[in-house]
C-alpha atoms as a PDB file:
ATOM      1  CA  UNK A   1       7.113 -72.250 118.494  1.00  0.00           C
ATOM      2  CA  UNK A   2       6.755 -68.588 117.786  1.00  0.00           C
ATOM      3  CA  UNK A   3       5.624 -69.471 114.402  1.00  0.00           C
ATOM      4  CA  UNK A   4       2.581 -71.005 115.754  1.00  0.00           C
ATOM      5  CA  UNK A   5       1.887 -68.218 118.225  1.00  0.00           C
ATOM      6  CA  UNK A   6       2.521 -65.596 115.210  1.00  0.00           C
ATOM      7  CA  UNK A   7      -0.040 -67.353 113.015  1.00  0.00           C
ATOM      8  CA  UNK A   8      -2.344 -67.813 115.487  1.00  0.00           C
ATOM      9  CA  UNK A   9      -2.245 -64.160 116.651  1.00  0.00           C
ATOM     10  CA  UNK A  10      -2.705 -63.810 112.859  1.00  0.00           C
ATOM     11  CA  UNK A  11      -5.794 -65.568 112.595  1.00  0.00           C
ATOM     12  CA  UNK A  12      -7.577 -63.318 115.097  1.00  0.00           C
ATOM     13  CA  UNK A  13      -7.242 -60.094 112.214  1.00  0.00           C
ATOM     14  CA  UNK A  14      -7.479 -61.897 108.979  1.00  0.00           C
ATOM     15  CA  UNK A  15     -10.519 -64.336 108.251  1.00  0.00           C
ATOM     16  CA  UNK A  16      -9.671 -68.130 107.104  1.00  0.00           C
ATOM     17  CA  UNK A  17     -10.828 -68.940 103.139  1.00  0.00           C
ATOM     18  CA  UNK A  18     -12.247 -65.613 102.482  1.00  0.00           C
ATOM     19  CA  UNK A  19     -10.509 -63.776  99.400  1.00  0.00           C
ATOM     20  CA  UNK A  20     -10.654 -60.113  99.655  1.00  0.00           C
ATOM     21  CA  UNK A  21     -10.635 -59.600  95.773  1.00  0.00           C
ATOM     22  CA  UNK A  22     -13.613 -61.904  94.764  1.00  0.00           C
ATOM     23  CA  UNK A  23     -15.183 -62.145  98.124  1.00  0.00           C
ATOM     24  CA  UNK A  24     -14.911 -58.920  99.252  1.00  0.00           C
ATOM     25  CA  UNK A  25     -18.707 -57.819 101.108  1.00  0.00           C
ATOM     26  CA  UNK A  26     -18.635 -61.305 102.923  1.00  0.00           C
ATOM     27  CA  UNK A  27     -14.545 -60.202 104.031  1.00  0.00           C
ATOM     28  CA  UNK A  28     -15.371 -56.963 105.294  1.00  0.00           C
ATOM     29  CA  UNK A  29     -18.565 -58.418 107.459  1.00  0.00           C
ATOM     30  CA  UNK A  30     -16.132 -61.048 109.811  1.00  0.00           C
ATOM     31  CA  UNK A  31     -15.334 -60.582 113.209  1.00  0.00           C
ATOM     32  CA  UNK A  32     -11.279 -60.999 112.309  1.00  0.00           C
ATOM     33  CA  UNK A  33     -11.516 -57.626 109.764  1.00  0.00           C
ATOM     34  CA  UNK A  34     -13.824 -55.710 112.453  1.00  0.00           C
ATOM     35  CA  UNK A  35     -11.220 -56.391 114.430  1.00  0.00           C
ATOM     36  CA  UNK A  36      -8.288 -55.154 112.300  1.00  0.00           C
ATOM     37  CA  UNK A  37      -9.698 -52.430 111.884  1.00  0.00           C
ATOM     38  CA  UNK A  38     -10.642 -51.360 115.217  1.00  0.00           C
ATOM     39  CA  UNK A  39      -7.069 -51.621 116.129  1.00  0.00           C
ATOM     40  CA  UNK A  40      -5.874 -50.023 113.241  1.00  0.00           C
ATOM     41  CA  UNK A  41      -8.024 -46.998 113.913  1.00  0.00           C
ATOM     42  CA  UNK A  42      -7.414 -46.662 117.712  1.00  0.00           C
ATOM     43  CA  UNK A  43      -3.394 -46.765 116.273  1.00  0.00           C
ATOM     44  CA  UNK A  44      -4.011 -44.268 113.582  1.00  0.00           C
ATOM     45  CA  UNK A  45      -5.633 -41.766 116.266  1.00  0.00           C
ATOM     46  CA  UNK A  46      -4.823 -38.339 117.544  1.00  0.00           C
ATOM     47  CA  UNK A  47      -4.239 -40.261 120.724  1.00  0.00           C
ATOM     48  CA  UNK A  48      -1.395 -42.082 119.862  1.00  0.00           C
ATOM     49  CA  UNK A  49      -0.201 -39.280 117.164  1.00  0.00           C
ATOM     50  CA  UNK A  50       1.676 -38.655 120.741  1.00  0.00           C
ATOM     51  CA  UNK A  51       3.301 -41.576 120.376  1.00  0.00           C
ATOM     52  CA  UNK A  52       4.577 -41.279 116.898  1.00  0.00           C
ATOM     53  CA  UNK A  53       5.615 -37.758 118.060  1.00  0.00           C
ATOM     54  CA  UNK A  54       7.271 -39.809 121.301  1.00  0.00           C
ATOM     55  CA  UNK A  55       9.324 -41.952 118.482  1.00  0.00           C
ATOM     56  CA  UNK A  56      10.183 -38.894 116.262  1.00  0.00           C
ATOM     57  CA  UNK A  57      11.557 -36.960 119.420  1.00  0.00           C
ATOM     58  CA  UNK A  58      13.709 -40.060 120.455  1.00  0.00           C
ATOM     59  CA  UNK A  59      15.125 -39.846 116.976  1.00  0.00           C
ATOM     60  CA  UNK A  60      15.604 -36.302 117.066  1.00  0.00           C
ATOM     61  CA  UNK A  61      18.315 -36.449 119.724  1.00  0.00           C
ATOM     62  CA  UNK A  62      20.718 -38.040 117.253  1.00  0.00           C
ATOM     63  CA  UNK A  63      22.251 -35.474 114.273  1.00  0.00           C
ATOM     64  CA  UNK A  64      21.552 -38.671 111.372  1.00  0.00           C
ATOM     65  CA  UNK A  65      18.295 -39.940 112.691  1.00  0.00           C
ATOM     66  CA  UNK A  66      16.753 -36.744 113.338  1.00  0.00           C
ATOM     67  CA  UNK A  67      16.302 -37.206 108.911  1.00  0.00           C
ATOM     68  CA  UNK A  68      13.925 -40.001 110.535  1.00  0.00           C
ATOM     69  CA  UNK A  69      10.586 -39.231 108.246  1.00  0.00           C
ATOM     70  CA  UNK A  70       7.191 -40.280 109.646  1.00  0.00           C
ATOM     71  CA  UNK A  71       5.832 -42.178 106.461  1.00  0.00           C
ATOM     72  CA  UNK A  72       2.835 -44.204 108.542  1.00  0.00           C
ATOM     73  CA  UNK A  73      -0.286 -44.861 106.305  1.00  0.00           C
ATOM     74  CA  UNK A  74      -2.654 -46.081 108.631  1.00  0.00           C
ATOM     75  CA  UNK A  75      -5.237 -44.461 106.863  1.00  0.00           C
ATOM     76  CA  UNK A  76      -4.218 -47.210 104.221  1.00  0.00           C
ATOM     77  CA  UNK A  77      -4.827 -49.571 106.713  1.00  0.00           C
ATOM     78  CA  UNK A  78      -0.806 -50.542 106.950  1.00  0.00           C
ATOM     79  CA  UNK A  79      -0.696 -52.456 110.506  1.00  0.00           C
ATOM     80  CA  UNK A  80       2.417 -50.506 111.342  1.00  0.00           C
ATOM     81  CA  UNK A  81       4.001 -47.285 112.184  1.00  0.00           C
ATOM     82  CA  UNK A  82       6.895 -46.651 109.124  1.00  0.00           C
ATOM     83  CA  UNK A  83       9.802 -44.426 110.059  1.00  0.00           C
ATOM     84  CA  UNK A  84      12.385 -43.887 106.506  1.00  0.00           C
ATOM     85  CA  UNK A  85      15.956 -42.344 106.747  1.00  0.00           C
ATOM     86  CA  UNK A  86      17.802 -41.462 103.309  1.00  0.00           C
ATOM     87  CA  UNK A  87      21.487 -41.852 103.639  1.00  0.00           C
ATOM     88  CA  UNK A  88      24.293 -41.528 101.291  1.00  0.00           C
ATOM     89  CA  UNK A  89      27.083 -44.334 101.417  1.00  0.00           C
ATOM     90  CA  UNK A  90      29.386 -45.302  99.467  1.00  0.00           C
ATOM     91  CA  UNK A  91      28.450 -42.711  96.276  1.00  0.00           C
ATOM     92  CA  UNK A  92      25.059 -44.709  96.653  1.00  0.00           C
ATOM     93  CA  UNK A  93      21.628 -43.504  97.920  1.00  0.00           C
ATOM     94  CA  UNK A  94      20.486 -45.928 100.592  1.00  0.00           C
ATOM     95  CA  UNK A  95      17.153 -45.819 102.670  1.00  0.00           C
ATOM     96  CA  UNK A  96      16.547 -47.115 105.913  1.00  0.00           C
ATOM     97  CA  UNK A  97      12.824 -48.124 106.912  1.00  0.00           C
ATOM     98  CA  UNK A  98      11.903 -49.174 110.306  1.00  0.00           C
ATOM     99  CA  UNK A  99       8.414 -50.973 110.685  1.00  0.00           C
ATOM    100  CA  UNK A 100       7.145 -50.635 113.735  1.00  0.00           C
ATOM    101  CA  UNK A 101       3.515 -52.818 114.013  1.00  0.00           C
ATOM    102  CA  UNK A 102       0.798 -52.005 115.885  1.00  0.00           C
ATOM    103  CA  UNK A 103      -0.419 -55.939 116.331  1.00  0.00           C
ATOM    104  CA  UNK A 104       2.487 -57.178 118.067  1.00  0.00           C
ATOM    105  CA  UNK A 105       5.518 -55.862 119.704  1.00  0.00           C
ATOM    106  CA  UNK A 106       7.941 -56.328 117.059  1.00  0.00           C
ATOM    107  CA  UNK A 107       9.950 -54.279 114.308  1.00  0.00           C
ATOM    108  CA  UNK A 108      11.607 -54.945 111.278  1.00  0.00           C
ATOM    109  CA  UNK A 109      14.493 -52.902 109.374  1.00  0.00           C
ATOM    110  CA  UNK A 110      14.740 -52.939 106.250  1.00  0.00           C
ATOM    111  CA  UNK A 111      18.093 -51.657 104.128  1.00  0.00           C
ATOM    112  CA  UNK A 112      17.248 -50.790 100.371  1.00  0.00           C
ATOM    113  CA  UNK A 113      20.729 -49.030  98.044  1.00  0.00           C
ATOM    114  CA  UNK A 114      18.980 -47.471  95.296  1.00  0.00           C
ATOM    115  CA  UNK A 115      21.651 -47.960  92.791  1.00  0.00           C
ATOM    116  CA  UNK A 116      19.929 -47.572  89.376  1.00  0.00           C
ATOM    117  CA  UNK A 117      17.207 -44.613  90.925  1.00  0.00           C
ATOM    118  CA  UNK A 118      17.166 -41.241  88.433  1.00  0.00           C
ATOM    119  CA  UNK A 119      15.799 -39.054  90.942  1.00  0.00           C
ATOM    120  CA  UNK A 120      18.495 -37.506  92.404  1.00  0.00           C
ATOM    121  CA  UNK A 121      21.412 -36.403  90.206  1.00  0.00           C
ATOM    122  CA  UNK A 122      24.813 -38.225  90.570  1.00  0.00           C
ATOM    123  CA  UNK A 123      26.611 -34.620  91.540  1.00  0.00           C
ATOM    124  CA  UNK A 124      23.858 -34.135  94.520  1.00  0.00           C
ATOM    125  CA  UNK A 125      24.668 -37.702  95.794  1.00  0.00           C
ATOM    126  CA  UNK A 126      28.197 -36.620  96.335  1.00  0.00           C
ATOM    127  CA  UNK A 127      27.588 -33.746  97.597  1.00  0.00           C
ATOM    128  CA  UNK A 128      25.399 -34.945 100.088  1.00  0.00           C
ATOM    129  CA  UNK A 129      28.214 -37.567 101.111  1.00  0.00           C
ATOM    130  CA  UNK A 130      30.971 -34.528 101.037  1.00  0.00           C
ATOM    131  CA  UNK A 131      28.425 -33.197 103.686  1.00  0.00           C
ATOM    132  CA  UNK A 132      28.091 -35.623 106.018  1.00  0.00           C
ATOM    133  CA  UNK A 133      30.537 -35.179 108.714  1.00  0.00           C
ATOM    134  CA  UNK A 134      29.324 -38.572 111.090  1.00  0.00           C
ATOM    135  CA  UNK A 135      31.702 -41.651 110.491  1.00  0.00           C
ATOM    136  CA  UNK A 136      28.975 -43.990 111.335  1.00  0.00           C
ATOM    137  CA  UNK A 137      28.629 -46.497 108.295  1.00  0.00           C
ATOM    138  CA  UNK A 138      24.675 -48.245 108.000  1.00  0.00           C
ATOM    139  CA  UNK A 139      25.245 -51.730 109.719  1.00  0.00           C
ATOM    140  CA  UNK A 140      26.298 -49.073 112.630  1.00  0.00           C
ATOM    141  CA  UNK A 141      23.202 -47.036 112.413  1.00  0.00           C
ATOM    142  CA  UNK A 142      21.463 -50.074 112.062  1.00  0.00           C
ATOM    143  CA  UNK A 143      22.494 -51.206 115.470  1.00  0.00           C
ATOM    144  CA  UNK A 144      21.906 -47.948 117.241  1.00  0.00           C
ATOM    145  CA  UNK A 145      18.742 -48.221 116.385  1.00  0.00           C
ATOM    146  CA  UNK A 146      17.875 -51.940 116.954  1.00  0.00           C
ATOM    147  CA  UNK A 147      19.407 -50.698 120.703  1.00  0.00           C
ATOM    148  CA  UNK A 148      16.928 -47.940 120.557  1.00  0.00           C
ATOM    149  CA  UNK A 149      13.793 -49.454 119.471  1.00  0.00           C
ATOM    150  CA  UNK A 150      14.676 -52.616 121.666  1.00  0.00           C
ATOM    151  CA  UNK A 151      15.607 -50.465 125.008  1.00  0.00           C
ATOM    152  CA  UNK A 152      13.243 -47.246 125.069  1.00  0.00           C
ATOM    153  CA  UNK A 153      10.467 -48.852 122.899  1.00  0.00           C
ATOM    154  CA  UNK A 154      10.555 -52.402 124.338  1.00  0.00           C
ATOM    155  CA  UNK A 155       9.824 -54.058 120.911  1.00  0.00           C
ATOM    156  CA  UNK A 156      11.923 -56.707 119.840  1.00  0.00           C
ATOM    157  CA  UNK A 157      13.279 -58.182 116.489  1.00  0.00           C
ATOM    158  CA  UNK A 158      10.853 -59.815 114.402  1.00  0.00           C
ATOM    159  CA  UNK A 159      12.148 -63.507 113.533  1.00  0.00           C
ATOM    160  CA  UNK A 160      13.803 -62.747 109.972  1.00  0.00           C
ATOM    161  CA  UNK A 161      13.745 -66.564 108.987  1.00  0.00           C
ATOM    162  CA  UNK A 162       9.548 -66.306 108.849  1.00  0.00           C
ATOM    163  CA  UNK A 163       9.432 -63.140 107.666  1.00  0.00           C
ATOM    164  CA  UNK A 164       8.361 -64.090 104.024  1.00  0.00           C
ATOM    165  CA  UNK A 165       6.509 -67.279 105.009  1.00  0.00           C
ATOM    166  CA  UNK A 166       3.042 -67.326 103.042  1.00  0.00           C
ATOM    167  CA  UNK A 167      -0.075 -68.082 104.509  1.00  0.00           C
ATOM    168  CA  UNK A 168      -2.445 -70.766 102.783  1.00  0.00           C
ATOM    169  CA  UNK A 169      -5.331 -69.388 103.968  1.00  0.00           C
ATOM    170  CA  UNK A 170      -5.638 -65.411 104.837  1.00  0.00           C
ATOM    171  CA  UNK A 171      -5.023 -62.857 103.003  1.00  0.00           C
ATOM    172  CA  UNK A 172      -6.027 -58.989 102.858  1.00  0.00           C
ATOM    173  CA  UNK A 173      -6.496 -55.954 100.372  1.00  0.00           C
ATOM    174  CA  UNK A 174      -4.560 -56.713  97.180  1.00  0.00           C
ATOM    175  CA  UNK A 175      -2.990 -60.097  97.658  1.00  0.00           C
ATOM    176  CA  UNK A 176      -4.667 -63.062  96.946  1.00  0.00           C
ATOM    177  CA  UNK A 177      -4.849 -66.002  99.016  1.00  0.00           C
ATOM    178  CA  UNK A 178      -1.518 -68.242  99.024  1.00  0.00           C
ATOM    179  CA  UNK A 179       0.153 -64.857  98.616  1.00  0.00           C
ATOM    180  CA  UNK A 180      -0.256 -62.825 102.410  1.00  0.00           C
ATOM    181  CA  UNK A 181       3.457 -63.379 103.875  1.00  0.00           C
ATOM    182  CA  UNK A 182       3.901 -63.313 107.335  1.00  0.00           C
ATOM    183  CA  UNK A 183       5.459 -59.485 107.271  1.00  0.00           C
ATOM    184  CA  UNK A 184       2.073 -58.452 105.293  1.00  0.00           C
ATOM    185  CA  UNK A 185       0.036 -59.876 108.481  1.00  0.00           C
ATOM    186  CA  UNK A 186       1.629 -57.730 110.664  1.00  0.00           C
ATOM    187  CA  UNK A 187       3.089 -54.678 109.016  1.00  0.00           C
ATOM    188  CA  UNK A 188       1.942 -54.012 105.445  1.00  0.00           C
ATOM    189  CA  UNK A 189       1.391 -54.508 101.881  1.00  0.00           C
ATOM    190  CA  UNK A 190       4.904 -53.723 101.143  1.00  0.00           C
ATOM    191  CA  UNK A 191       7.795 -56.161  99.979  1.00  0.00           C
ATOM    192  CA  UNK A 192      10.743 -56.605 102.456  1.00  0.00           C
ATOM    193  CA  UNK A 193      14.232 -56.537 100.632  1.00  0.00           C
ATOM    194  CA  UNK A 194      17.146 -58.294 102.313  1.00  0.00           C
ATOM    195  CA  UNK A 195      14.773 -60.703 104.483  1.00  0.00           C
ATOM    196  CA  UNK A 196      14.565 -57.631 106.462  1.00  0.00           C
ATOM    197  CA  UNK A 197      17.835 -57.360 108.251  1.00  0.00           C
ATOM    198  CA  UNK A 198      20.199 -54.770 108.545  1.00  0.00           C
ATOM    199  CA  UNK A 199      23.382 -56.437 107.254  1.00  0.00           C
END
């Protein structure tokens, strides 16, 4: 059931048949992209820069989440706001993205351990986890802030079984059609590790 209503709310942003790459003047002339993008830019306003500042302040009340970085591209045309939080755990680096779209009232969390990353030296990672004094492990955090999101936000999970369900027949910017997963429709471009669940 709320497959059908997800695809269909789809369908109102994303044009049927029409390939961005190779079809790209007749994409950007339909109703469904006009109205993308009209929603994207009332999103990506100074207006509702409040409300990103409204999220950030929420998160600001906690010591971890207050590390909470506001990494929205709406400019990019991303159909969500994206809110990252490096943690150490573990002697790993971890990161913590919450997707937050603008087309529908639903988030996604997404867990990624950078175990093979070179960016940060192996004697900073454990100093950073010497540092941290809360005894909160991820799936914890994780659930604090499904309980956030969920209670002060009023958004709710998005259904992690459809999450990487590909449309036949829409697509947008860089993916071609038979590609565009059901996260892409309604958050962005990027691939979601772990089908998108905290645990």
């Amino acid at each position: 059931m709320i497959t059908e209503v997800l695809k269909n709310l789809a369908y109102l942003y994303y044009p049927k048949n029409i390939c961005p790459w190779n079809q790209k003047e007749q994409y950007l002339e339909t109703v469904e992209y006009k109205r993308l993008e009209q929603v994207i830019d009332l999103f990506s306003s100074d207006e509702n820069q409040k409300l990103r500042n409204a999220i950030k302040a929420e998160f600001d009340k906690d010591l971890v989440f207050r590390d909470f970085q506001d990494f929205s591209r709406l400019d990019w045309q991303d159909r969500c706001y994206t809110f990252l939080l490096s943690i150490v755990e573990g002697g790993e680096l971890c990161s913590v993205t919450l997707y937050l779209s603008v087309l529908v009232p639903y988030y996604v969390i997404d867990i990624i351990i950078h175990k093979e990353q070179m960016i940060i030296p192996r004697s900073k990672i454990e100093e950073l986890e010497k540092e941290n004094v809360d005894p909160r492990k991820i799936k914890d955090l994780v659930l604090e802030i499904e309980d956030m999101v969920e209670k002060k936000l009023l958004y709710s999970k998005f259904p992690k079984e459809i999450l990487n369900h590909k449309f036949e027949d829409i697509s947008f910017q860089d993916s071609y059609l038979g590609e565009f997963k059901m996260f892409n429709a309604f958050f962005n471009n990027q691939f979601i590790h772990r089908d998108g669940h905290g645990n």
